[in-house]
Every structure is written in C-alpha cells, then in structure tokens.
C-alpha atoms as a PDB file:
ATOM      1  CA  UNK A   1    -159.258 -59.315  51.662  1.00  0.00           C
ATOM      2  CA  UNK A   2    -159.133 -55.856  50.417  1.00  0.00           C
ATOM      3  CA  UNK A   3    -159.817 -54.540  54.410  1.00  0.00           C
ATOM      4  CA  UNK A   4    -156.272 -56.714  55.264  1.00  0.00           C
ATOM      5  CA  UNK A   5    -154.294 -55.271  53.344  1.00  0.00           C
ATOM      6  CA  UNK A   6    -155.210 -51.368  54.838  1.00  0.00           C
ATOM      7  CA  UNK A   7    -154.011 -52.778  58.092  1.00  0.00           C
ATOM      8  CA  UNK A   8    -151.204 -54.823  57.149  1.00  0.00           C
ATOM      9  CA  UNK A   9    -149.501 -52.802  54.080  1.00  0.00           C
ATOM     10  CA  UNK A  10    -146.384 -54.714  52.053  1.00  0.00           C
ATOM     11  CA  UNK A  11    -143.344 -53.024  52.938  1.00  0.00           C
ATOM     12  CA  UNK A  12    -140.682 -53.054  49.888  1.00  0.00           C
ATOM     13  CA  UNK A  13    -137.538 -55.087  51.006  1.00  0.00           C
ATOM     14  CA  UNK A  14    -135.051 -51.930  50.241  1.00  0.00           C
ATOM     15  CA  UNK A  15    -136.419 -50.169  52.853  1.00  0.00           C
ATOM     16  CA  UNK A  16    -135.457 -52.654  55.404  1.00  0.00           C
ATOM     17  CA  UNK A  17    -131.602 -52.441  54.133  1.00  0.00           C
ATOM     18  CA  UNK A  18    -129.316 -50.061  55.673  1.00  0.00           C
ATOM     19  CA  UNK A  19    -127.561 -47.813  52.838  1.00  0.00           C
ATOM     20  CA  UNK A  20    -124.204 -47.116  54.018  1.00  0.00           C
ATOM     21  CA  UNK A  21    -122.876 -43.850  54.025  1.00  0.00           C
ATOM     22  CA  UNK A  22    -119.940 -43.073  51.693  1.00  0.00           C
ATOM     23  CA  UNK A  23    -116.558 -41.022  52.829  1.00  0.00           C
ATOM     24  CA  UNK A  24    -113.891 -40.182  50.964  1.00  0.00           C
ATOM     25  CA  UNK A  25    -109.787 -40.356  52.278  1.00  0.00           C
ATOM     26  CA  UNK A  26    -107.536 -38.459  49.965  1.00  0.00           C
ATOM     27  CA  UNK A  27    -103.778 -39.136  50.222  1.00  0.00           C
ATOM     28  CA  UNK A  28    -103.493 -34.909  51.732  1.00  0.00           C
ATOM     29  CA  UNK A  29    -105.637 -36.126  54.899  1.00  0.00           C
ATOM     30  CA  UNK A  30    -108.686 -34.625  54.019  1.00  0.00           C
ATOM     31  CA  UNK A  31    -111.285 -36.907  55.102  1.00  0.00           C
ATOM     32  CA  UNK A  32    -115.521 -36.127  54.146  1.00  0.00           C
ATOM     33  CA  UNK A  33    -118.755 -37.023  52.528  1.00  0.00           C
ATOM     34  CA  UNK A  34    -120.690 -34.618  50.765  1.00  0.00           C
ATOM     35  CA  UNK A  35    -119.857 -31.460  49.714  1.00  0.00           C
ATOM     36  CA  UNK A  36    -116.077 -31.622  50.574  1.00  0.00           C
ATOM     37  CA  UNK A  37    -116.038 -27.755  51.061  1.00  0.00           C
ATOM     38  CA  UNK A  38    -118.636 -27.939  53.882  1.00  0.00           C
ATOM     39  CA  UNK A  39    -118.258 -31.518  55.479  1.00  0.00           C
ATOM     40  CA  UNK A  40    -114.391 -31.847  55.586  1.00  0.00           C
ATOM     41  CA  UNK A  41    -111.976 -33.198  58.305  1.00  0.00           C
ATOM     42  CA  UNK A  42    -108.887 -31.545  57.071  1.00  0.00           C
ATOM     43  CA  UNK A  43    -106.650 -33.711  59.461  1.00  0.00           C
ATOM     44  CA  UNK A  44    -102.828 -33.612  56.979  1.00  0.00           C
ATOM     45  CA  UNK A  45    -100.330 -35.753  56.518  1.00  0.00           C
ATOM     46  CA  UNK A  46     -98.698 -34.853  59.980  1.00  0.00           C
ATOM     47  CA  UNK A  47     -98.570 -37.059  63.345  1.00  0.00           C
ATOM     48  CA  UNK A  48    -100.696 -40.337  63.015  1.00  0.00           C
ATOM     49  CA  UNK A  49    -104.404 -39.456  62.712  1.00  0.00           C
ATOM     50  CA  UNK A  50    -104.151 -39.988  59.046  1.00  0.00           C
ATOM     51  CA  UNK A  51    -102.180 -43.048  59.043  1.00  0.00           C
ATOM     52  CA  UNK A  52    -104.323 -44.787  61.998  1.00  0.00           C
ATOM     53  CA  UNK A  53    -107.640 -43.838  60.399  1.00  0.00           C
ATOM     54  CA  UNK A  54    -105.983 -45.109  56.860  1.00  0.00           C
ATOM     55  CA  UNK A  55    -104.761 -48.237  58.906  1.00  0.00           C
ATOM     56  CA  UNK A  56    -108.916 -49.016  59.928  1.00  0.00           C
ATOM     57  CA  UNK A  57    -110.363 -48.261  56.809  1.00  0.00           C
ATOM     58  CA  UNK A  58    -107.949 -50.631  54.875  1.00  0.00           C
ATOM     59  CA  UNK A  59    -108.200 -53.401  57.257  1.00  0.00           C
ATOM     60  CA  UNK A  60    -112.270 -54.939  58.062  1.00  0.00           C
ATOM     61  CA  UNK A  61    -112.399 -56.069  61.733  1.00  0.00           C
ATOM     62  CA  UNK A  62    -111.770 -54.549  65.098  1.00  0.00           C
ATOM     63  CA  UNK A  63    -107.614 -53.798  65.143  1.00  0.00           C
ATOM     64  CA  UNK A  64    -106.146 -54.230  68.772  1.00  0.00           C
ATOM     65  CA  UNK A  65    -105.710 -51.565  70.485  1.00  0.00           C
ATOM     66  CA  UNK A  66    -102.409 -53.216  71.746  1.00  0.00           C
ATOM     67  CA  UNK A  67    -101.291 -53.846  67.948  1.00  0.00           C
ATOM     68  CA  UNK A  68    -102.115 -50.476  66.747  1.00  0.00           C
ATOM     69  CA  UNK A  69    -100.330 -49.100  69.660  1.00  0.00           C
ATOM     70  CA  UNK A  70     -96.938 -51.134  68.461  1.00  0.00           C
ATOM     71  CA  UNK A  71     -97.535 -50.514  64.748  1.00  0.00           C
ATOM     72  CA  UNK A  72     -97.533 -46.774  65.469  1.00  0.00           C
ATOM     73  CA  UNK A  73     -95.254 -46.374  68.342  1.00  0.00           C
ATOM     74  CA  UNK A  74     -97.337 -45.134  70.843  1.00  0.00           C
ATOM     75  CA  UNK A  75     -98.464 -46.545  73.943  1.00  0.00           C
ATOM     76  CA  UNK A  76    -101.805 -47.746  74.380  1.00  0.00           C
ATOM     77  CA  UNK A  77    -102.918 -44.890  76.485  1.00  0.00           C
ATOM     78  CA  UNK A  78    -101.848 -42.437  73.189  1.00  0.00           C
ATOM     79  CA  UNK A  79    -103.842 -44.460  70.492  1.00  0.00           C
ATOM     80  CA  UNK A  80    -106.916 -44.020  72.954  1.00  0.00           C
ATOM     81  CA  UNK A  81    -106.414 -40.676  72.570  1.00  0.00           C
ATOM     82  CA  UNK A  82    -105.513 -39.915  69.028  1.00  0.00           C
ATOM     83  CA  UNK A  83    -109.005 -41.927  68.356  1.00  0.00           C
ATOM     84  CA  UNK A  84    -110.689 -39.643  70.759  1.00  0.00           C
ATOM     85  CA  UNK A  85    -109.972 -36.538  68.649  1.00  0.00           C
ATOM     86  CA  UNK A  86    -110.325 -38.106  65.185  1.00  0.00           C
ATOM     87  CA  UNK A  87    -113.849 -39.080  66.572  1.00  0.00           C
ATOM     88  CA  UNK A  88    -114.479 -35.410  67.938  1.00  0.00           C
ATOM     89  CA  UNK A  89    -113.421 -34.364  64.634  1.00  0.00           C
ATOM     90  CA  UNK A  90    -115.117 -36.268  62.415  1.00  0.00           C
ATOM     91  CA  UNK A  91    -118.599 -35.216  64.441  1.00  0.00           C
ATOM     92  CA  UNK A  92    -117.176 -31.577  64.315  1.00  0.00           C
ATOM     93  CA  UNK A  93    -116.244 -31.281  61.172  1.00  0.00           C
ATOM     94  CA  UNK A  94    -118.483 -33.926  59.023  1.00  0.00           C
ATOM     95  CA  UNK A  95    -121.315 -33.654  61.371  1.00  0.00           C
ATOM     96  CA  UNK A  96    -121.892 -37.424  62.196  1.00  0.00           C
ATOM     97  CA  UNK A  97    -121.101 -39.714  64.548  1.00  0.00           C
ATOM     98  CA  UNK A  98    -119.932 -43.167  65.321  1.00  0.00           C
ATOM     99  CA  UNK A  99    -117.670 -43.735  62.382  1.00  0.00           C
ATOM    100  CA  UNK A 100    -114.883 -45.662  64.568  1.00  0.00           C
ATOM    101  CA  UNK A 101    -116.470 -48.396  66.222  1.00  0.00           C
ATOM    102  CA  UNK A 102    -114.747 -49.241  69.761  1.00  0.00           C
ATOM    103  CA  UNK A 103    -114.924 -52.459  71.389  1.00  0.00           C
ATOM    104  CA  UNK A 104    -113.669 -53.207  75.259  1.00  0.00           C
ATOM    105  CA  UNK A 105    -110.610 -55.626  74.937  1.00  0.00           C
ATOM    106  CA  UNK A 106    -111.407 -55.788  71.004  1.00  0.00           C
ATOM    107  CA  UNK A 107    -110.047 -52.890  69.910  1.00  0.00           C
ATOM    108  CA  UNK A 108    -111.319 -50.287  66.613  1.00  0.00           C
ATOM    109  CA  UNK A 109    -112.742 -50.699  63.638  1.00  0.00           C
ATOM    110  CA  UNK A 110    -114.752 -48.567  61.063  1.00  0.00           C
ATOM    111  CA  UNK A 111    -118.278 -48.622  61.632  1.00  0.00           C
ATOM    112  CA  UNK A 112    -120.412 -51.058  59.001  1.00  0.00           C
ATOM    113  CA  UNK A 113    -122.703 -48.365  58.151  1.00  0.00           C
ATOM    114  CA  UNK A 114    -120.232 -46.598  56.370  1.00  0.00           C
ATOM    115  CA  UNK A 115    -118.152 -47.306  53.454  1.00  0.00           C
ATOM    116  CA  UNK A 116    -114.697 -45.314  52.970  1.00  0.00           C
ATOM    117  CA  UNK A 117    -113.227 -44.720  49.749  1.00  0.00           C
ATOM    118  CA  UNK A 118    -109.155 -43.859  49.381  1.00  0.00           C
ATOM    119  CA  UNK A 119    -108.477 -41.957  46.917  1.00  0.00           C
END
C-alpha cells in the first residue's frame, strides 16, 4: 500500500481553489494591485472610465451593454470602446489581463478571479 501512494500522491484541497487576485479603486481613479507605484492604472476622475469600471465592480453579473450605454450617455458603439482602452490599460499598466469579462449579447462584468476593493 505504501507503492500506491508514490503513484497516486494526496493533493491538499487549497491547491485546487482559485485565490482571487485583489485590486484596489480609490475615489482619484487610480486603479492597481501590488505595489501601487509600479502596477497603477492612473485613469482620473475625468470622462467615464472611472465611473463605468466603478459601475462593474459594484454591481456582480454581466451589465448590458445596452444599459450601460443609457446609464452613461453614450451609444453602444462608445461603451465598446471606452472598455477597449480600460482593458488595454489595465494589461499596460497592471500587467494582467482579462479583468472585464465580455459576453456576446450579455454584456460586462468583472472577472471572478479577481476581487476589487473601493476605497
């Protein structure tokens, strides 16, 4: 029984889990993990990066892109693209990827694997 367990070794449960990765939102727009002085997405308080990225983060579930669109006065052509270049930025600047989930006909949402704190 000893020869088994060489071949079949117990894997601890924890390392089947998925830690998520934390961010952090302050109310100037800076948006990171990390080291804030190296992995920062300095995006301000201006236009409506901040306020759509806030808008994910504070609600779970993929947000029409329709709805998002209307809530921020842009057409849905314009939310598509202010998403675009928060994603770009976020890979540019915090060096990861995939944060803003997008869904055909569903819409955006923040990615499960990471959890955002506002502060």
């Amino acid at each position: 029984s000893e020869r088994v367990k060489d071949y079949f070794p117990i894997q601890p449960m924890e390392q089947n889990v998925q830690k998520s990765i934390l961010l952090y939102l302050d109310a100037q727009g800076n948006f990171w993990h990390g080291d804030k002085n190296k992995n920062c997405y300095s995006m301000g308080l201006k236009g409506n990066r901040y306020l759509i990225l806030k808008y994910l983060i504070e609600n779970k579930g993929f947000q029409g892109t329709a709805s998002l669109a209307q809530r921020f006065g842009k057409d849905k052509q314009g939310v598509r693209g202010e998403i675009g270049k928060i994603k770009a930025n976020i890979k540019k600047f915090l060096k990861i990827d995939n944060v803003i989930a997008s869904q055909k006909d569903g819409g955006y949402s923040i990615n499960e694997n990471y959890k955002v704190v506002i502060c």
